[in-house]
Structures are given as C-alpha cells and as structure tokens.
C-alpha atoms as a PDB file:
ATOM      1  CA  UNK A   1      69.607  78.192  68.670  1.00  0.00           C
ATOM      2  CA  UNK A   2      70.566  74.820  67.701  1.00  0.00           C
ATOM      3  CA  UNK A   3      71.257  71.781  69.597  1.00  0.00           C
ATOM      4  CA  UNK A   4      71.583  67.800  69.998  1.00  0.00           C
ATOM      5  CA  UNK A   5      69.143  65.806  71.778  1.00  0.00           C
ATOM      6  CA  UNK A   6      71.020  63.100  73.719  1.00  0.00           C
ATOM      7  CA  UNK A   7      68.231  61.844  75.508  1.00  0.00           C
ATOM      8  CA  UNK A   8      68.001  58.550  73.111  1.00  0.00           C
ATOM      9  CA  UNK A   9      70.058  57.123  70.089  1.00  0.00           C
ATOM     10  CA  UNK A  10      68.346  59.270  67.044  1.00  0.00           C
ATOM     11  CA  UNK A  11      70.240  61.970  67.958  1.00  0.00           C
ATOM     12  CA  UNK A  12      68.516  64.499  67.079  1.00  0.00           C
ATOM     13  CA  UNK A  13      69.150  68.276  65.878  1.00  0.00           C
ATOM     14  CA  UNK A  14      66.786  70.221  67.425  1.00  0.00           C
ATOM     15  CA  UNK A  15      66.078  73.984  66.541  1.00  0.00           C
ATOM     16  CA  UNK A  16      65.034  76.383  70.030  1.00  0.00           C
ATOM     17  CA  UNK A  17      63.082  79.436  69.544  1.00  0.00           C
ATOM     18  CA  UNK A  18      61.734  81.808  72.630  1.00  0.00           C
ATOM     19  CA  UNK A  19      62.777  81.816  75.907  1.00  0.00           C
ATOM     20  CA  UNK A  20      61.310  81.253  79.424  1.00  0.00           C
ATOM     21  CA  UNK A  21      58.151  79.505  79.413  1.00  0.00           C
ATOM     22  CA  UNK A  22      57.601  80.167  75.669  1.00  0.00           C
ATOM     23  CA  UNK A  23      60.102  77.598  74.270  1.00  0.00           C
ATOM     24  CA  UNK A  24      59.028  76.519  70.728  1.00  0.00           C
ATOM     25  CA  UNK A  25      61.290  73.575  69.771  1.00  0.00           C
ATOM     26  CA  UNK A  26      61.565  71.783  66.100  1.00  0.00           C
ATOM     27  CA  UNK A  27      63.465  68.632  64.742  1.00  0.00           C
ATOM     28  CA  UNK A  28      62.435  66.438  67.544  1.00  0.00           C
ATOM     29  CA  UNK A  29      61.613  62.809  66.496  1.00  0.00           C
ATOM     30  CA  UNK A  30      59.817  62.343  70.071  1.00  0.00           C
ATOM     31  CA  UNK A  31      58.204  64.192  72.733  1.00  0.00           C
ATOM     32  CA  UNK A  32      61.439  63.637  75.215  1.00  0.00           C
ATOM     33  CA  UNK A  33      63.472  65.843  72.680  1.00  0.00           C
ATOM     34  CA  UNK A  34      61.086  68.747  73.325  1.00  0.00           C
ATOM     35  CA  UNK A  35      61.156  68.564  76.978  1.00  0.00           C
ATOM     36  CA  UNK A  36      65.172  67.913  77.094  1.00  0.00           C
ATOM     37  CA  UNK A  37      65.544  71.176  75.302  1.00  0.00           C
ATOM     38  CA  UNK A  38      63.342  73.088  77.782  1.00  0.00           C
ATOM     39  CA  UNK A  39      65.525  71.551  80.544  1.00  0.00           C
ATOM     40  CA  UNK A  40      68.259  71.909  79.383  1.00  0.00           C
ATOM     41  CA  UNK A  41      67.078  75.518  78.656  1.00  0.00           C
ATOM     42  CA  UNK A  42      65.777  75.924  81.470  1.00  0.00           C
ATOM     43  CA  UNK A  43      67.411  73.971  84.485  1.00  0.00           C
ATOM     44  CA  UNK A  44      70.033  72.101  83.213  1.00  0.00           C
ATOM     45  CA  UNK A  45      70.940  68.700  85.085  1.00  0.00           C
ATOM     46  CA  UNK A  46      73.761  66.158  84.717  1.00  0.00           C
ATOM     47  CA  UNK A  47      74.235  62.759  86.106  1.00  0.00           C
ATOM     48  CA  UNK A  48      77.626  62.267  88.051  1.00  0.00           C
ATOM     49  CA  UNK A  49      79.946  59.889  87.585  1.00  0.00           C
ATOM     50  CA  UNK A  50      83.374  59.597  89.620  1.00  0.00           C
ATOM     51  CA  UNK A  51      85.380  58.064  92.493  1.00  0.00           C
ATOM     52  CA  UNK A  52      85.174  57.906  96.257  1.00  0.00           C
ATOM     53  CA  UNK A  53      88.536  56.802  98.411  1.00  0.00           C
ATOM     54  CA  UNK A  54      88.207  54.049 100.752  1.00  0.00           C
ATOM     55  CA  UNK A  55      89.821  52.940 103.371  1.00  0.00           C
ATOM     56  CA  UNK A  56      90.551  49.493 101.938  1.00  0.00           C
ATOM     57  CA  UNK A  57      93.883  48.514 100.340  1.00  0.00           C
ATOM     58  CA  UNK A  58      92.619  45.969  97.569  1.00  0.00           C
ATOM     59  CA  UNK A  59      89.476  48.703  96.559  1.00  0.00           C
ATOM     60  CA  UNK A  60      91.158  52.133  97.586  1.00  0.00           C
ATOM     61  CA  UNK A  61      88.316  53.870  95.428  1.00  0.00           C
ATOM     62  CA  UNK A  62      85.171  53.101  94.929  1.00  0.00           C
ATOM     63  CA  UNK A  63      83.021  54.089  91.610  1.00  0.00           C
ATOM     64  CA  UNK A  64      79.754  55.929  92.142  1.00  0.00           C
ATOM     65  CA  UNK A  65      77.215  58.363  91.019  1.00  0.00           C
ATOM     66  CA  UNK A  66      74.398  60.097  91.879  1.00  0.00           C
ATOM     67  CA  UNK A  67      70.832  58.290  91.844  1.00  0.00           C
ATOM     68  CA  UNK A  68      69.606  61.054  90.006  1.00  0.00           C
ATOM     69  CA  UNK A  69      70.814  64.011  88.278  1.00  0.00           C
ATOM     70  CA  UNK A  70      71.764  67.155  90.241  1.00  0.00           C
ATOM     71  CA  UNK A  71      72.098  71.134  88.334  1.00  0.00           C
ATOM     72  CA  UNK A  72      75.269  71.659  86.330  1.00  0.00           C
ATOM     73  CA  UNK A  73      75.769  74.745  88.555  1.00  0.00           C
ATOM     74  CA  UNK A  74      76.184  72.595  90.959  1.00  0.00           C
ATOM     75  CA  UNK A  75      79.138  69.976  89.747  1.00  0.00           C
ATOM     76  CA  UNK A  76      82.097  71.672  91.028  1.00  0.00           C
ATOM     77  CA  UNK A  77      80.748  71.681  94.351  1.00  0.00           C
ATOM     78  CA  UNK A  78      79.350  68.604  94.266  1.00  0.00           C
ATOM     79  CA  UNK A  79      83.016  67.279  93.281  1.00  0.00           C
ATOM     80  CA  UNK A  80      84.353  69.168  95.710  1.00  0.00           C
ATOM     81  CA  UNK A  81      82.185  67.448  98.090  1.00  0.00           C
ATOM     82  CA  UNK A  82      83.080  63.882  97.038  1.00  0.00           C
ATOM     83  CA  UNK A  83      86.583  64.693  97.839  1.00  0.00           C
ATOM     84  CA  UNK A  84      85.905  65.062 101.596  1.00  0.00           C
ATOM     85  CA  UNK A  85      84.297  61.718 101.651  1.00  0.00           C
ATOM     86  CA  UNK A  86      86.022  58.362 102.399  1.00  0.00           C
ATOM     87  CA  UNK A  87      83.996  54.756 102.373  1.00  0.00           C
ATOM     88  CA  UNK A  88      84.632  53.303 105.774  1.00  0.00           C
ATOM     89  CA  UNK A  89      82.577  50.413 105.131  1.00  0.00           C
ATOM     90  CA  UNK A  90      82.602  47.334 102.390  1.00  0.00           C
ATOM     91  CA  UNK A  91      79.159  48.684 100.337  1.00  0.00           C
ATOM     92  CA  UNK A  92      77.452  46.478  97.697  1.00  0.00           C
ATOM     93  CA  UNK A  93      76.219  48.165  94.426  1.00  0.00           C
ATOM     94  CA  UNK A  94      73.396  50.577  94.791  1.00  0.00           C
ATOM     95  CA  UNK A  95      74.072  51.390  99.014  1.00  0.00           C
ATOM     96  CA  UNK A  96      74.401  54.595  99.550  1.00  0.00           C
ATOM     97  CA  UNK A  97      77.668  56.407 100.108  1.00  0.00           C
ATOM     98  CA  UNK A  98      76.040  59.902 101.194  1.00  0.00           C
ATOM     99  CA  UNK A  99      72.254  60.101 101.550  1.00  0.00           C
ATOM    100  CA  UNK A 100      71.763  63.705 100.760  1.00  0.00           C
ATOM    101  CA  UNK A 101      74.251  64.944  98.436  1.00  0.00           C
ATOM    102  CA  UNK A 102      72.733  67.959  96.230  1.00  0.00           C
ATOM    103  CA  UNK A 103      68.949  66.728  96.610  1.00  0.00           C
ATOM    104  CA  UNK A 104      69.952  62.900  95.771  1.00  0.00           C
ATOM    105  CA  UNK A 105      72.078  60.410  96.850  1.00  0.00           C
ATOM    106  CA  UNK A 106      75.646  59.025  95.890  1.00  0.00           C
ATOM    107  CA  UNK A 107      75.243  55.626  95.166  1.00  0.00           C
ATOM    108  CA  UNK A 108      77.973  52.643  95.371  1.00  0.00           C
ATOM    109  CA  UNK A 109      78.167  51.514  91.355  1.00  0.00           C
ATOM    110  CA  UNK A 110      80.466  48.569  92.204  1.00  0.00           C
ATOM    111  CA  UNK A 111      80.440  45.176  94.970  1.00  0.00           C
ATOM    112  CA  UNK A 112      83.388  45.970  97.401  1.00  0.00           C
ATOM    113  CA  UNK A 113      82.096  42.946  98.879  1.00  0.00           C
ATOM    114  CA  UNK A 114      83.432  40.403  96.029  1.00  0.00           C
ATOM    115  CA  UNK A 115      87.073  38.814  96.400  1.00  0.00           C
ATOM    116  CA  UNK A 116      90.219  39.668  94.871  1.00  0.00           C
ATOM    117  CA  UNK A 117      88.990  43.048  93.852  1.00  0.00           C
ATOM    118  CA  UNK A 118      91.807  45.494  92.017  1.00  0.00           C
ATOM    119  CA  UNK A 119      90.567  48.800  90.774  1.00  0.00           C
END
C-alpha cells in the first residue's frame, strides 16, 4: 500500500507493508513519516476545523477546532455535536467552547472580544 505523508512539507511517498503491530514502512525522509503511517494505519485522527453559532449579531459564528485531534470515526458525530452548541458568551482565542468534546476540547480560534467584528 502506498501513501503520502502529510505530517511536514517533503511530502513524502511512503510504501506500507504488514499489518497490526508489524507495520514495515519505506520512503520516509524522517522518523514522523513512519509513525504517521502506523497511525494512520492504525487509529486514524484528524484535527477539526468548523463553525459554532453565537448568539451575537456582529459575530453570529464563531471559528473553532479541536485542541487536539479526535478519530475520523468519530467526525460526523463530532459535527453533529457542534451543531447543538451555541456561544452564549464573548470568548477570546484559545477559551474553550466545550471542555470535553470527543476526549479534547473545542477551542475559540478567533477574539469575539475585538470591535467591529463581521464574519
């Protein structure tokens, strides 16, 4: 099996062999390659990246994420989640908009505290 690391900028094409704890990968320029393929393998894990609504007229939604990434198994819930959520309160970047959302938080990416905000 064949795949691209995207862990850095080199890009690079990595070749998988085995299965299970007896992953032999090739092609990687560094050691994160190898252990990116066995994850993603593995347990694979994705950072999210969306929108919360708000409550607020001049920011009615707010960008966020997750502080770390959660299993791709687990995205369509997780989104599904997010849409039952609405920020009650003006947040500054990094605060957290739910504490435990899929064994992380969801962070605030953006100042709702600034003026004259228009998203």
């Amino acid at each position: 099996m064949e795949m691209v690391c995207i862990v850095c900028p080199n890009g690079c094409l990595l070749d998988i062999e085995g299965s299970g704890d007896d992953i032999k990968v090739k092609g990687a320029l560094c050691p994160k390659g190898i252990e990116f393929a066995k994850t993603e393998l593995q347990d694979p894990r994705r950072a999210l990246t969306t929108t919360v609504a708000t409550v607020f007229g001049d920011m009615p939604r707010l960008p966020v994420r997750t502080a770390d990434e959660i299993p791709k198994a687990d995205l369509l819930d997780a989104m599904k989640k997010i849409k039952t959520l609405t920020v009650k309160e003006r947040l500054h970047e990094g605060d957290s908009v739910c504490e435990d959302f899929f064994g992380t938080r969801l962070i605030a990416t953006a100042d709702m505290t600034r003026q004259n905000i228009n998203l």
